[in-house]
N, C-alpha and C. Protein backbone atom coordinates (compact mmCIF):
# COMPACT_ATOMS: atom_id res chain seq x y z
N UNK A 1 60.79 30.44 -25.80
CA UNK A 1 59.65 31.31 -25.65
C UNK A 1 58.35 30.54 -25.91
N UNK A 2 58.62 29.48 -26.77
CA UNK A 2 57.20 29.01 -26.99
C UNK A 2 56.81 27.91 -25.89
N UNK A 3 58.08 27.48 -25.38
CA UNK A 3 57.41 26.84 -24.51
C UNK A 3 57.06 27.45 -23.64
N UNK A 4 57.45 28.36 -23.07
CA UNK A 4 57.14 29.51 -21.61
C UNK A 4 55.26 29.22 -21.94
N UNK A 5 55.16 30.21 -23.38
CA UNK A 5 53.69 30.11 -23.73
C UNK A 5 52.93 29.14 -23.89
N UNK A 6 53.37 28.00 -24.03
CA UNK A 6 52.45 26.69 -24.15
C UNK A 6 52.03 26.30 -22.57
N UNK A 7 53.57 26.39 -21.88
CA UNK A 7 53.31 25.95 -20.32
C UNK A 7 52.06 26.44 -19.66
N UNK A 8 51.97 28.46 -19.90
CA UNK A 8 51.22 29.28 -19.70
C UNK A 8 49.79 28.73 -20.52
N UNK A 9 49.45 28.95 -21.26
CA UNK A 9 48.55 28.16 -21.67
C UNK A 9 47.72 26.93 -21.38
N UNK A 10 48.43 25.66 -20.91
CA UNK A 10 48.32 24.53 -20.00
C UNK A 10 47.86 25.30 -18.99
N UNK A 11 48.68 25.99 -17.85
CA UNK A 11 48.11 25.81 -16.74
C UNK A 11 46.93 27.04 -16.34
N UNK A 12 46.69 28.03 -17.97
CA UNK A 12 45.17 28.66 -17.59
C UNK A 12 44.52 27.65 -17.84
N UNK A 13 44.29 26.60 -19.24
CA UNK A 13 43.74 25.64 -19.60
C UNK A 13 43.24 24.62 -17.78
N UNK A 14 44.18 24.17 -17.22
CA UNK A 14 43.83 23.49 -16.15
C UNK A 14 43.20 24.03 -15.11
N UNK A 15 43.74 25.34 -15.07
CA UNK A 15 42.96 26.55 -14.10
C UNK A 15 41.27 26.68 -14.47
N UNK A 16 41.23 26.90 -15.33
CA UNK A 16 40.05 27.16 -15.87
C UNK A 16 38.66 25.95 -15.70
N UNK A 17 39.36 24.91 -16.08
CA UNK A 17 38.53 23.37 -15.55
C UNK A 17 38.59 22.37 -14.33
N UNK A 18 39.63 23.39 -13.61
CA UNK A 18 39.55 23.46 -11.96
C UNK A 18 38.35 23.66 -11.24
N UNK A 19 38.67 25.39 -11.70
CA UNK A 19 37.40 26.24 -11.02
C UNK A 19 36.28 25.73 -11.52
N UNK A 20 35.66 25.83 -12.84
CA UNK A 20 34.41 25.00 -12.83
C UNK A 20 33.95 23.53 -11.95
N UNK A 21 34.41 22.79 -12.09
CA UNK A 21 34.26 21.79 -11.18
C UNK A 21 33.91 21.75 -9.76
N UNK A 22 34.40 23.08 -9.02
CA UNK A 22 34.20 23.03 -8.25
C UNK A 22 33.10 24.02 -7.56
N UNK A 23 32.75 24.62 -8.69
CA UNK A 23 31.38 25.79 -8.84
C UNK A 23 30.04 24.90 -8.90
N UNK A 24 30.64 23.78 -9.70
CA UNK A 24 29.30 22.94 -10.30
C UNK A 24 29.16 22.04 -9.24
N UNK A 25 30.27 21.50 -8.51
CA UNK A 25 29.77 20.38 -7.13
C UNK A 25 29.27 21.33 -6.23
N UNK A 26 29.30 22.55 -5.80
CA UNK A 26 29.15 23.52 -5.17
C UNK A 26 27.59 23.77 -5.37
N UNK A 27 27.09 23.83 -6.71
CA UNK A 27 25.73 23.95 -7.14
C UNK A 27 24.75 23.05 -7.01
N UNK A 28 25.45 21.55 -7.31
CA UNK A 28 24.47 20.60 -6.66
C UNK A 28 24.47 20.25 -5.78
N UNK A 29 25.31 20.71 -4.48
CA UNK A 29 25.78 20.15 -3.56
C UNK A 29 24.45 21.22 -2.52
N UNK A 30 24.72 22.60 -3.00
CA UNK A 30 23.30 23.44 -2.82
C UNK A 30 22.00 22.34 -3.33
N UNK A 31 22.08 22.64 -4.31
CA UNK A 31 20.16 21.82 -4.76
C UNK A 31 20.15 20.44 -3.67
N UNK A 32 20.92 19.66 -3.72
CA UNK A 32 20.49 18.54 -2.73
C UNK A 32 20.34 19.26 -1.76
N UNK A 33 20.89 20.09 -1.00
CA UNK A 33 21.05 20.47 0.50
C UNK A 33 19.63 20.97 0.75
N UNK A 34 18.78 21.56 -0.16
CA UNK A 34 17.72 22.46 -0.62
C UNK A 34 16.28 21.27 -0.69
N UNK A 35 16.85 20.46 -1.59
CA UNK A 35 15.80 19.28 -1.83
C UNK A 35 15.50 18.81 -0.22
N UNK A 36 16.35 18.75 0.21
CA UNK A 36 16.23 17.40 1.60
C UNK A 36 15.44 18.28 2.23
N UNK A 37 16.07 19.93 2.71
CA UNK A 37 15.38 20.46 3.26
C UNK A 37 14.06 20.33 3.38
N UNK A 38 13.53 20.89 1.76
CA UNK A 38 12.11 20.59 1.34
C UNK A 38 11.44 19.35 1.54
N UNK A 39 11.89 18.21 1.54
CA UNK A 39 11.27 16.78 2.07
C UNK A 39 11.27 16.46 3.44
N UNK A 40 12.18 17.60 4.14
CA UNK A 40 12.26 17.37 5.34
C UNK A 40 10.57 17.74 6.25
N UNK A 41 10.93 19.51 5.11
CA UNK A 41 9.56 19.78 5.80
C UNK A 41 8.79 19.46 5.65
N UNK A 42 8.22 18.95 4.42
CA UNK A 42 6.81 18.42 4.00
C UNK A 42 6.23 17.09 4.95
N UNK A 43 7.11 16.30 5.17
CA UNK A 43 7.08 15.14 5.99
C UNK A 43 6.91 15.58 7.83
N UNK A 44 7.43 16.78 7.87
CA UNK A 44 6.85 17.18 9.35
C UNK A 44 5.08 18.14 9.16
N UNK A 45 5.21 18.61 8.10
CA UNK A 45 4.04 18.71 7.95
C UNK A 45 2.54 18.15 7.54
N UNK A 46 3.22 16.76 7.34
CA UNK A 46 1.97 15.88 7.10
C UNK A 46 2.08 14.45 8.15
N UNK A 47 2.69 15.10 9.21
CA UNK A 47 2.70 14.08 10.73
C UNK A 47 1.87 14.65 11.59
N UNK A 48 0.62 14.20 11.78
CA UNK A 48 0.04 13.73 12.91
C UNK A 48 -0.15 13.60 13.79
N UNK A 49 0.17 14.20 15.36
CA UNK A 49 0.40 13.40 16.72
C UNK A 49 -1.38 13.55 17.55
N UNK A 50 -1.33 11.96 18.21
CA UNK A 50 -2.59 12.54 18.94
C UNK A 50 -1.87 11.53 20.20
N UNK A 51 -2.37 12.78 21.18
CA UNK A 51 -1.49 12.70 22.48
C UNK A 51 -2.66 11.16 23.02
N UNK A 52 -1.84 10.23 23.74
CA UNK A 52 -2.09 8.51 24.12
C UNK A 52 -3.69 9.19 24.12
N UNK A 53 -4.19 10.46 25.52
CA UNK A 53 -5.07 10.04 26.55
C UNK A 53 -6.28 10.42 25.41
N UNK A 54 -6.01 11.05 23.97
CA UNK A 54 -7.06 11.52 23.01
C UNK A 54 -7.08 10.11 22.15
N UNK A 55 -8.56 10.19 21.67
CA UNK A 55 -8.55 9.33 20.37
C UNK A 55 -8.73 10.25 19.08
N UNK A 56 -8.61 10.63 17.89
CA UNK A 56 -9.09 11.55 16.92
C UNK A 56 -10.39 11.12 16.43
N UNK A 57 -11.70 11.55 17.16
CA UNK A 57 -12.94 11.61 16.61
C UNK A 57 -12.77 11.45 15.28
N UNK A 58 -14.00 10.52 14.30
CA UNK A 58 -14.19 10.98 12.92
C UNK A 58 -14.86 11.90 12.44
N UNK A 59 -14.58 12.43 11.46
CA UNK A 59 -15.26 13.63 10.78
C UNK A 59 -16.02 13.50 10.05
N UNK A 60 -17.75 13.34 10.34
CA UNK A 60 -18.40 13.48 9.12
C UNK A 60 -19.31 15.11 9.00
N UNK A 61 -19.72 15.03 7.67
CA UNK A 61 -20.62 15.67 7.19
C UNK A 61 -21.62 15.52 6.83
N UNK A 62 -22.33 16.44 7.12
CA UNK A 62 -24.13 16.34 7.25
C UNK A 62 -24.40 16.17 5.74
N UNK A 63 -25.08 15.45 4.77
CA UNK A 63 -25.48 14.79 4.02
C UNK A 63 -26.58 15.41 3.71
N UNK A 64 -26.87 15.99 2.45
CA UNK A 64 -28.47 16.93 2.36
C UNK A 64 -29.06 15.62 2.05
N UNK A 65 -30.27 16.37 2.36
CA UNK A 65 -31.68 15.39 2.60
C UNK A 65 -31.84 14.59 1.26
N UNK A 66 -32.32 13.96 1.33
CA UNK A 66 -32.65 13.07 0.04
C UNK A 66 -31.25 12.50 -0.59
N UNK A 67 -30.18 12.63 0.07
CA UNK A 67 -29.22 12.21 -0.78
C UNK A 67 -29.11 10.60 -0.19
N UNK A 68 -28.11 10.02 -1.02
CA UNK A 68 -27.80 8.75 -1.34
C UNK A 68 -26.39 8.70 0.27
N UNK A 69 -26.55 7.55 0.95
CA UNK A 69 -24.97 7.71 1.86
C UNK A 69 -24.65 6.55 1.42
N UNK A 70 -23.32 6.88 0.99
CA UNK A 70 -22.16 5.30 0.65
C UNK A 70 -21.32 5.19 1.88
N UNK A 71 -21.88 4.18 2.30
CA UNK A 71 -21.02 3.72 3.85
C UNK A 71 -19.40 3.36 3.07
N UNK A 72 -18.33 3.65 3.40
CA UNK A 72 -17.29 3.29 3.13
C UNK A 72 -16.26 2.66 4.32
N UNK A 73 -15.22 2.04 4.03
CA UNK A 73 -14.00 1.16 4.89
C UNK A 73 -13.41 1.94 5.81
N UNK A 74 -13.53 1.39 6.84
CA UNK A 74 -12.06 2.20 7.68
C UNK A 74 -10.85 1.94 6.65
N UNK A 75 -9.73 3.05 7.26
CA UNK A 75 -8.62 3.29 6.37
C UNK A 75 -7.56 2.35 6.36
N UNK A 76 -8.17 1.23 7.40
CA UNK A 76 -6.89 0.08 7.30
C UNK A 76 -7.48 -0.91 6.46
N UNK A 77 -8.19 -0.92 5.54
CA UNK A 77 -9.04 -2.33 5.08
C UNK A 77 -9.20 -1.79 3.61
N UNK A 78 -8.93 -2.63 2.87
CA UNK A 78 -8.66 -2.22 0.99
C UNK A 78 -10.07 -2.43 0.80
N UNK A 79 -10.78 -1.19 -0.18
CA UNK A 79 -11.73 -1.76 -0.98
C UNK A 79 -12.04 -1.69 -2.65
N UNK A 80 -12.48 -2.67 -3.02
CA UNK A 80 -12.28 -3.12 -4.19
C UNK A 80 -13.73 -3.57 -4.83
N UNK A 81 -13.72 -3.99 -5.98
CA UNK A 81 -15.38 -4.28 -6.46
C UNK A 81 -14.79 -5.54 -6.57
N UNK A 82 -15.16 -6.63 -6.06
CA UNK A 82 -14.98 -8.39 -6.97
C UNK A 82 -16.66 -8.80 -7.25
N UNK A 83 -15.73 -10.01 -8.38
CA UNK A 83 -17.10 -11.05 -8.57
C UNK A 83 -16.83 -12.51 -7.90
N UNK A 84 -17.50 -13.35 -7.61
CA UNK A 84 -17.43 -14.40 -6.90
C UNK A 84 -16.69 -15.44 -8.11
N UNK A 85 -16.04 -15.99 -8.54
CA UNK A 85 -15.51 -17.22 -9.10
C UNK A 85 -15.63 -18.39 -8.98
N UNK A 86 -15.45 -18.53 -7.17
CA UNK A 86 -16.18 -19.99 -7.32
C UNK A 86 -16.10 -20.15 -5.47
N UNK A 87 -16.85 -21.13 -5.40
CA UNK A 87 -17.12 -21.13 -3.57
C UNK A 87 -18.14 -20.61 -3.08
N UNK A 88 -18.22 -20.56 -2.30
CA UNK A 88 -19.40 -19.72 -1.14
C UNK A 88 -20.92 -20.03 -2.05
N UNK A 89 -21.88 -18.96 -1.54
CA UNK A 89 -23.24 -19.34 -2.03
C UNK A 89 -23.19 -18.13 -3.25
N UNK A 90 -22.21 -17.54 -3.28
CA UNK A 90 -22.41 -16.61 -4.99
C UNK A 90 -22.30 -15.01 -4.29
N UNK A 91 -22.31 -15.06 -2.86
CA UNK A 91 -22.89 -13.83 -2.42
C UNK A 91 -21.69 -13.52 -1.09
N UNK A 92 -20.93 -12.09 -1.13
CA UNK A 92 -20.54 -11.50 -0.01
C UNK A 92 -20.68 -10.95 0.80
N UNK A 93 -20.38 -10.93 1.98
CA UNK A 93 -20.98 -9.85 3.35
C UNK A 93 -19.87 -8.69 3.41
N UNK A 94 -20.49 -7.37 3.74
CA UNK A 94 -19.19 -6.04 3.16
C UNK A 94 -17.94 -6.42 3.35
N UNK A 95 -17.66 -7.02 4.45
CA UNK A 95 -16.33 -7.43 4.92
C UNK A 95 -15.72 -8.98 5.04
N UNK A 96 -14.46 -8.73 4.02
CA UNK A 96 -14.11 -10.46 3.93
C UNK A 96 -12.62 -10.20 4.23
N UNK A 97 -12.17 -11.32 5.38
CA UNK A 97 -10.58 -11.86 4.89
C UNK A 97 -9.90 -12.42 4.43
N UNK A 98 -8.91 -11.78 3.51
CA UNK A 98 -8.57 -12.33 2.16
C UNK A 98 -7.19 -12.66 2.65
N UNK A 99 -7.03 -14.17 2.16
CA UNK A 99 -5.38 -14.86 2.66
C UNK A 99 -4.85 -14.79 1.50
N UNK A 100 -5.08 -14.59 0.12
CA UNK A 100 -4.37 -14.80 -1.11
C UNK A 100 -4.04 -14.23 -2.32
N UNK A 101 -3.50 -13.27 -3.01
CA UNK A 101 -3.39 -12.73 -4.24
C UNK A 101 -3.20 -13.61 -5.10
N UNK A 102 -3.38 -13.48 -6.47
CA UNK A 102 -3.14 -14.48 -7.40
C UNK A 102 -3.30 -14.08 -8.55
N UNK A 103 -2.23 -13.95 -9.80
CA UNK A 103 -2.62 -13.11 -11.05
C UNK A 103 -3.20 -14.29 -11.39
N UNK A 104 -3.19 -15.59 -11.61
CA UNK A 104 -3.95 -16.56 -12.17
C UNK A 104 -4.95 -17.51 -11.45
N UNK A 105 -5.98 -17.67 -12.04
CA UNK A 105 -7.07 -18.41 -11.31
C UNK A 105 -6.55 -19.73 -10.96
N UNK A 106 -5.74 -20.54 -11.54
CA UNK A 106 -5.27 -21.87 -11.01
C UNK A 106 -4.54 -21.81 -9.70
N UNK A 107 -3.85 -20.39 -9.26
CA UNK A 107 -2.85 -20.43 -8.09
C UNK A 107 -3.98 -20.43 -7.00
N UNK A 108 -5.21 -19.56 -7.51
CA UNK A 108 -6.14 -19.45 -6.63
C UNK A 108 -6.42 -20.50 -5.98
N UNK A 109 -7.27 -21.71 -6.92
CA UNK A 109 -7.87 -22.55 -6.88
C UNK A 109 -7.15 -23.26 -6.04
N UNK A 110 -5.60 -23.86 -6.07
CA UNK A 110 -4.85 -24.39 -5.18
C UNK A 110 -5.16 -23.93 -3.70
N UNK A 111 -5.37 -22.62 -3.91
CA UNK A 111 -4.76 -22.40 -2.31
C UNK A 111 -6.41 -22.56 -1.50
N UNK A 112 -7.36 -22.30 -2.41
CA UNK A 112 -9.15 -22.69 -2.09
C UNK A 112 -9.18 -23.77 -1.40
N UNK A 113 -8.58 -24.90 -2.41
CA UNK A 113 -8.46 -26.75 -1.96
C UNK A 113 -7.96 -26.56 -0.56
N UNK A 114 -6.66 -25.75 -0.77
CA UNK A 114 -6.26 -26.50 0.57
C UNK A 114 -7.15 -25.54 1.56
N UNK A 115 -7.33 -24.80 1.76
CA UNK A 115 -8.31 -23.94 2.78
C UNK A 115 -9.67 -24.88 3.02
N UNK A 116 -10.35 -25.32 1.72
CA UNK A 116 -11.38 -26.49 1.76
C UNK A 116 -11.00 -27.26 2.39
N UNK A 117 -9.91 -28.09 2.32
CA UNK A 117 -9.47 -29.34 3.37
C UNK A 117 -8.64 -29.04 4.80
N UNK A 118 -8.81 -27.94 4.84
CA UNK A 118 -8.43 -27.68 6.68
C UNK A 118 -9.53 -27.39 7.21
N UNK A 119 -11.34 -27.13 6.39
CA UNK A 119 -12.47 -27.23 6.85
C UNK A 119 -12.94 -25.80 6.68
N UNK A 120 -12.41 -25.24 5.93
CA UNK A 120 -13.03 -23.77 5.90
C UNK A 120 -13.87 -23.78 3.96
N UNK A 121 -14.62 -22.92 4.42
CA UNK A 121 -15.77 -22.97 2.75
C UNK A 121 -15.17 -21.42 2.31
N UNK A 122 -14.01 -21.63 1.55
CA UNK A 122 -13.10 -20.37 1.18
C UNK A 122 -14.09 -19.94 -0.44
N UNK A 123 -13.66 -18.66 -0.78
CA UNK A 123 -14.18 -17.83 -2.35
C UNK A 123 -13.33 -17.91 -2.70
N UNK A 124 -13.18 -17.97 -4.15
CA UNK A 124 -12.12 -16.90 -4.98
C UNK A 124 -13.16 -15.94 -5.70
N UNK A 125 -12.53 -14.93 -5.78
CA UNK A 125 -13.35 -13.66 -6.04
C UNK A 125 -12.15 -13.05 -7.53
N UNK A 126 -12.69 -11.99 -7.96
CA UNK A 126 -11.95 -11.45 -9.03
C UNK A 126 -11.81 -10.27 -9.35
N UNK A 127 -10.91 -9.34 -8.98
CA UNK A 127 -10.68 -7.73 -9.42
C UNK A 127 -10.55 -7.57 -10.90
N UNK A 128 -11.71 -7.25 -11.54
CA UNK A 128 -11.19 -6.86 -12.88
C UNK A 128 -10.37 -5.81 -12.83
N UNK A 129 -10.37 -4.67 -12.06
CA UNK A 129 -9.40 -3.51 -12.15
C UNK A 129 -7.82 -3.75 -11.96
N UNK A 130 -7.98 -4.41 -11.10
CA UNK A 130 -6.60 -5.03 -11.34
C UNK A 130 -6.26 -6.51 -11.66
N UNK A 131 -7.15 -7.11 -12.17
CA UNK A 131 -6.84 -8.26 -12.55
C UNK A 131 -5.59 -9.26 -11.82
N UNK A 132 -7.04 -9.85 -10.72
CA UNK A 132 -5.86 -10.55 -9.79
C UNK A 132 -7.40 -10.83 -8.94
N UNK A 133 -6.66 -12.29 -8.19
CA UNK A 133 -7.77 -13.24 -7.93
C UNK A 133 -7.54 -13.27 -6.95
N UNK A 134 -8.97 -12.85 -5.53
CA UNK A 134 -8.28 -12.72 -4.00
C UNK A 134 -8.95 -14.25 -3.80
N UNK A 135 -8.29 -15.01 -2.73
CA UNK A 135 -9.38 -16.50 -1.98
C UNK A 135 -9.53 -15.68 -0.37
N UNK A 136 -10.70 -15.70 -0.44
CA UNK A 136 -11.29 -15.45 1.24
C UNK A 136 -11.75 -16.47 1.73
N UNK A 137 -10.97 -16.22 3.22
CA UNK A 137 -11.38 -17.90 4.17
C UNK A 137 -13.06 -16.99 4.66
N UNK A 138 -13.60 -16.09 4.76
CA UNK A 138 -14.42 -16.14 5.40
C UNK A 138 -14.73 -14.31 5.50
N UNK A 139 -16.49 -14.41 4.90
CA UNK A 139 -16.56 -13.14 5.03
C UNK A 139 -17.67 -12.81 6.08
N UNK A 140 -17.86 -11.62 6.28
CA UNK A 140 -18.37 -11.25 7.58
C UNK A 140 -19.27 -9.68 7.29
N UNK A 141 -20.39 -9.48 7.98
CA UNK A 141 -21.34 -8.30 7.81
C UNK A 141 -20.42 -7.05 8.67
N UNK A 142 -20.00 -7.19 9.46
CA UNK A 142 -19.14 -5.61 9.95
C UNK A 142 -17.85 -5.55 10.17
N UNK A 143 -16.89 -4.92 10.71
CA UNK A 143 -15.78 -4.85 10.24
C UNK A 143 -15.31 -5.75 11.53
N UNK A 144 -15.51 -5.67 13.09
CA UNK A 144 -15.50 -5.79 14.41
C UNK A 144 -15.29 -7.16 14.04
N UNK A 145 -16.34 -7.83 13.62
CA UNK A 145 -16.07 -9.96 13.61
C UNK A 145 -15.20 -9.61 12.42
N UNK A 146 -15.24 -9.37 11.43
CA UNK A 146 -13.93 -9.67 10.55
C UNK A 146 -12.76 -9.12 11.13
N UNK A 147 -12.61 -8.44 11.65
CA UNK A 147 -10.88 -8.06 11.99
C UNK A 147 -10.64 -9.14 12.75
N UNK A 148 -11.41 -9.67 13.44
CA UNK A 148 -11.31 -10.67 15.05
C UNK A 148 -11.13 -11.76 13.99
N UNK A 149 -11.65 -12.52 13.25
CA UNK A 149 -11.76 -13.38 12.46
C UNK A 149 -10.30 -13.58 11.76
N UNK A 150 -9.74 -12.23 11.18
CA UNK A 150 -8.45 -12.11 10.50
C UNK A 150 -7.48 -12.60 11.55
N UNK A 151 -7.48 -11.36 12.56
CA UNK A 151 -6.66 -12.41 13.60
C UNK A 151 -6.42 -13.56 14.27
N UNK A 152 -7.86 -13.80 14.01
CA UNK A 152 -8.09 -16.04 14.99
C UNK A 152 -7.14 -16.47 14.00
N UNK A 153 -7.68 -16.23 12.29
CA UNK A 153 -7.04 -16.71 11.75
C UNK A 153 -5.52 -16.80 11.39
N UNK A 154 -4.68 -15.68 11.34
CA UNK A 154 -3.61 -15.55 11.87
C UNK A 154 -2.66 -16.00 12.58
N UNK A 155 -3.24 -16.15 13.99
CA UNK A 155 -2.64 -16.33 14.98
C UNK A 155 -3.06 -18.15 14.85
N UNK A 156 -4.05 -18.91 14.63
CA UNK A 156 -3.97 -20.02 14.19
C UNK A 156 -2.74 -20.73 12.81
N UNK A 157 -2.58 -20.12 12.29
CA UNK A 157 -1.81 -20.55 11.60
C UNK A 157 -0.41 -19.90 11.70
N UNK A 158 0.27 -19.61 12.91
CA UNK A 158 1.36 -18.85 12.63
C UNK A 158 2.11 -19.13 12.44
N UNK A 159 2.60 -20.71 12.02
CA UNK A 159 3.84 -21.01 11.40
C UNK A 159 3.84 -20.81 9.78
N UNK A 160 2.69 -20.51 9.61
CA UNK A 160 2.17 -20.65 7.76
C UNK A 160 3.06 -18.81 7.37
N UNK A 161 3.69 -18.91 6.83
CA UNK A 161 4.10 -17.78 6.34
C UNK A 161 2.99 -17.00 5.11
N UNK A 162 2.50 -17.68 4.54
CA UNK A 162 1.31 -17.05 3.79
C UNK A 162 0.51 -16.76 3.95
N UNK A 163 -0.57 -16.91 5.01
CA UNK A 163 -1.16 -17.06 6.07
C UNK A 163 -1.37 -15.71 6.56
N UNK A 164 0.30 -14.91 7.00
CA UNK A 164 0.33 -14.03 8.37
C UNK A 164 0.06 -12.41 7.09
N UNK A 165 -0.06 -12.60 5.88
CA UNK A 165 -0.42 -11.57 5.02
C UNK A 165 -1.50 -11.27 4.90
N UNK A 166 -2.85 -12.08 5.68
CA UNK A 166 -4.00 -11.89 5.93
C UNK A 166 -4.62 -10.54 5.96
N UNK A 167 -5.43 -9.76 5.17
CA UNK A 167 -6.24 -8.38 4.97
C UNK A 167 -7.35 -8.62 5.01
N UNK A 168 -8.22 -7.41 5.23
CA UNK A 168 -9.35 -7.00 5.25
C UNK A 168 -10.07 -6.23 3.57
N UNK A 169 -10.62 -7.07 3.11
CA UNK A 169 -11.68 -6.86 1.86
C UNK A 169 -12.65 -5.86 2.03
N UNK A 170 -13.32 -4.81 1.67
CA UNK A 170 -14.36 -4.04 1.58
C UNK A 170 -14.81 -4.43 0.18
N UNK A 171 -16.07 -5.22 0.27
CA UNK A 171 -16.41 -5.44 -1.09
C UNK A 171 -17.38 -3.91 -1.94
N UNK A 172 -17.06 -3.48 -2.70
CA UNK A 172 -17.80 -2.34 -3.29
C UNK A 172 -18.89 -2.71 -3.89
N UNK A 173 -19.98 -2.33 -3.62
CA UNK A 173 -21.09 -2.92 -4.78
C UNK A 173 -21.20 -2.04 -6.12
């Protein structure tokens, strides 16, 4: 008899931590199904389409009188506040292309030299906010010659793998 009852016992015991298991994969198996959903949509709702034959006009706003306008970057070009470190005449034009990151000023300086001795009059400049040292081969007053500039440069050096990481600077004053 006692074993009848022990057996009985065992197999509510196993019954019992059956069914849970399979309530609880059941439950997250819902929440993921639920999550994706939700990322699914959010990601169709923050896409974009502009049909080839449109371009998307920019949007500005009228500016009350007497106010101050801060010209800012197109959205493909980083901007940042630097100070000059060393090179050039001390002074930037809004737009520079920057071939180099560098948490330390010596990696900088290397990569300056050699930019100096392929004939270019390169900066190193300095993000205090993020503390990190850009070298620009060459900066430029509008965005039009610097993008063109990024690319000569680019496409001139395209076996240089360091080189083809070439960006666009918006210097902040």
């Amino acid at each position: 008899m006692k074993k009848l009852a022990l057996l009985g016992l065992g197999m509510c015991v196993a019954l019992a931590f059956s069914s849970c298991k399979s309530s609880q994969e059941s439950a997250y198996k819902k929440a993921y199904e639920k999550a994706q959903q939700r990322e699914t949509a959010e990601a169709q709702s923050q896409e974009v389409t502009v049909a080839p034959s449109q371009e998307a006009a920019p949007v500005t706003a009228a500016a009350p009188v007497g106010a101050k306008v801060v010209e800012s970057a197109p959205a493909n070009v980083h901007q940042e506040k630097v100070t000059v470190v060393s090179g050039g005449n001390g002074t930037l034009n809004d737009y520079s292309v920057v071939c180099g990151s560098f948490k330390f000023q010596d990696g900088a300086e290397r990569r300056k030299a050699d930019l100096d001795s392929k004939g270019y009059n390169a900066i190193v400049v300095y993000n205090s906010e993020k503390a990190t040292y850009r070298v620009i081969v060459s900066t430029h007053a509008d965005y039009a010659t610097a993008a063109q500039a990024r690319d000569a440069f680019k496409a001139k050096y395209a076996n240089v793998e360091e080189y083809q990481g070439a960006w666009l600077l918006y210097s902040v004053k």
